[in-house]
Protein backbone atom coordinates (compact mmCIF):
# COMPACT_ATOMS: atom_id res chain seq x y z
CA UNK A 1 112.42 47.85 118.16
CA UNK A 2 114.74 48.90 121.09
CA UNK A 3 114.53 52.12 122.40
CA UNK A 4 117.83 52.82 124.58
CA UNK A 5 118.86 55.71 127.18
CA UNK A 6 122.09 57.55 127.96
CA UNK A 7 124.10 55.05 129.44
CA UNK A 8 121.80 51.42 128.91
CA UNK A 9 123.46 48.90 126.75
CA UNK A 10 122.13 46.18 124.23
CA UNK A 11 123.56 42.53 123.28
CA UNK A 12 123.61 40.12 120.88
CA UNK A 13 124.80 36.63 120.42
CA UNK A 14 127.36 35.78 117.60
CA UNK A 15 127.73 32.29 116.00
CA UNK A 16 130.70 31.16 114.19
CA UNK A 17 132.11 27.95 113.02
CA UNK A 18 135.26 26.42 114.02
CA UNK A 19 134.87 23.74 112.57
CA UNK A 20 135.54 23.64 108.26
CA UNK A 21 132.74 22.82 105.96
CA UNK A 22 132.94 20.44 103.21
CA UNK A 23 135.66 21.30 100.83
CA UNK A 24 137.20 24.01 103.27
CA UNK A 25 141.09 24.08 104.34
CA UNK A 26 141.01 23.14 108.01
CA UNK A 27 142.39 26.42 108.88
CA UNK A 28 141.07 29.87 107.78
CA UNK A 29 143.11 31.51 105.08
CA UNK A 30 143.17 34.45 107.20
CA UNK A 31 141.98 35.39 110.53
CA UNK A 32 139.51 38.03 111.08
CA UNK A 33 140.71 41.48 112.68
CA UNK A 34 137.20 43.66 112.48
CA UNK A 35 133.81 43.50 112.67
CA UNK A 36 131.85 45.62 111.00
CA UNK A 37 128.07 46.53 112.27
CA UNK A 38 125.32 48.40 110.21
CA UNK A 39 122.95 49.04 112.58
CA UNK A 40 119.29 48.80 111.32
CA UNK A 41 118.13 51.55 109.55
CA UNK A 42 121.44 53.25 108.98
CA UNK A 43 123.79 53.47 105.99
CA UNK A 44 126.92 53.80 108.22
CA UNK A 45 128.69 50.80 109.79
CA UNK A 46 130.31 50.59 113.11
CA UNK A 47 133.90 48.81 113.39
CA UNK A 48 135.04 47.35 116.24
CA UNK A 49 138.38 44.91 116.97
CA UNK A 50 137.52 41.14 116.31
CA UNK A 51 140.09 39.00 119.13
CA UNK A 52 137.96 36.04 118.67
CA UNK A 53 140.05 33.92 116.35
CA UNK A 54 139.57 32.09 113.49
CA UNK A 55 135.99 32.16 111.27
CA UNK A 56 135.84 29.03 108.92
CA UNK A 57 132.51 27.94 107.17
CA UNK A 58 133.59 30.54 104.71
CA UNK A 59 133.36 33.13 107.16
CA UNK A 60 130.06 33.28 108.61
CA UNK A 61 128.77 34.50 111.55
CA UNK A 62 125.16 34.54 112.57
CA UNK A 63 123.87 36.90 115.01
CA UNK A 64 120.08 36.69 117.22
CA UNK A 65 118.52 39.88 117.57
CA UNK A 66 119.47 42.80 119.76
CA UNK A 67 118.31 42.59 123.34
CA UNK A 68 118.62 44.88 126.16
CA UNK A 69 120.88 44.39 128.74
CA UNK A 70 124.92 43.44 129.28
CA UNK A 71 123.69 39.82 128.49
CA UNK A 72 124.62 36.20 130.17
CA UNK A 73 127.49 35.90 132.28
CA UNK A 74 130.09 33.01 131.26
């Protein structure tokens, strides 16, 4: 579990595939424009603005736990 203060921030890394899986078009029917984010715990979700392109692999995204921190620099 995470504990955070006022003002200390959390990451994660997401994982998507660009690349189609078997039988897949090899572009996405249609692009993502939200995320949504249950936190753990919780019965409401969290929406924020996906600008990260296309999802294929029948849109899944994998995510590592939360950490704390901004996370890495790229």
């Amino acid at each position: 579990m995470i504990t955070l203060k006022p003002g200390q921030s959390a990451y994660t890394r997401l994982h998507w595939g660009d690349v189609p899986a078997a039988g897949e078009p090899t572009k996405a029917e249609q692009n993502p424009t939200r995320l949504e984010v249950t936190p753990p715990d919780s019965v409401h979700h969290l929406n924020t603005a996906w600008k990260l392109g296309e999802v294929l692999q029948k849109g899944r995204i994998d995510i590592t736990p939360l950490a704390k921190g901004t996370g890495p620099t790229f």
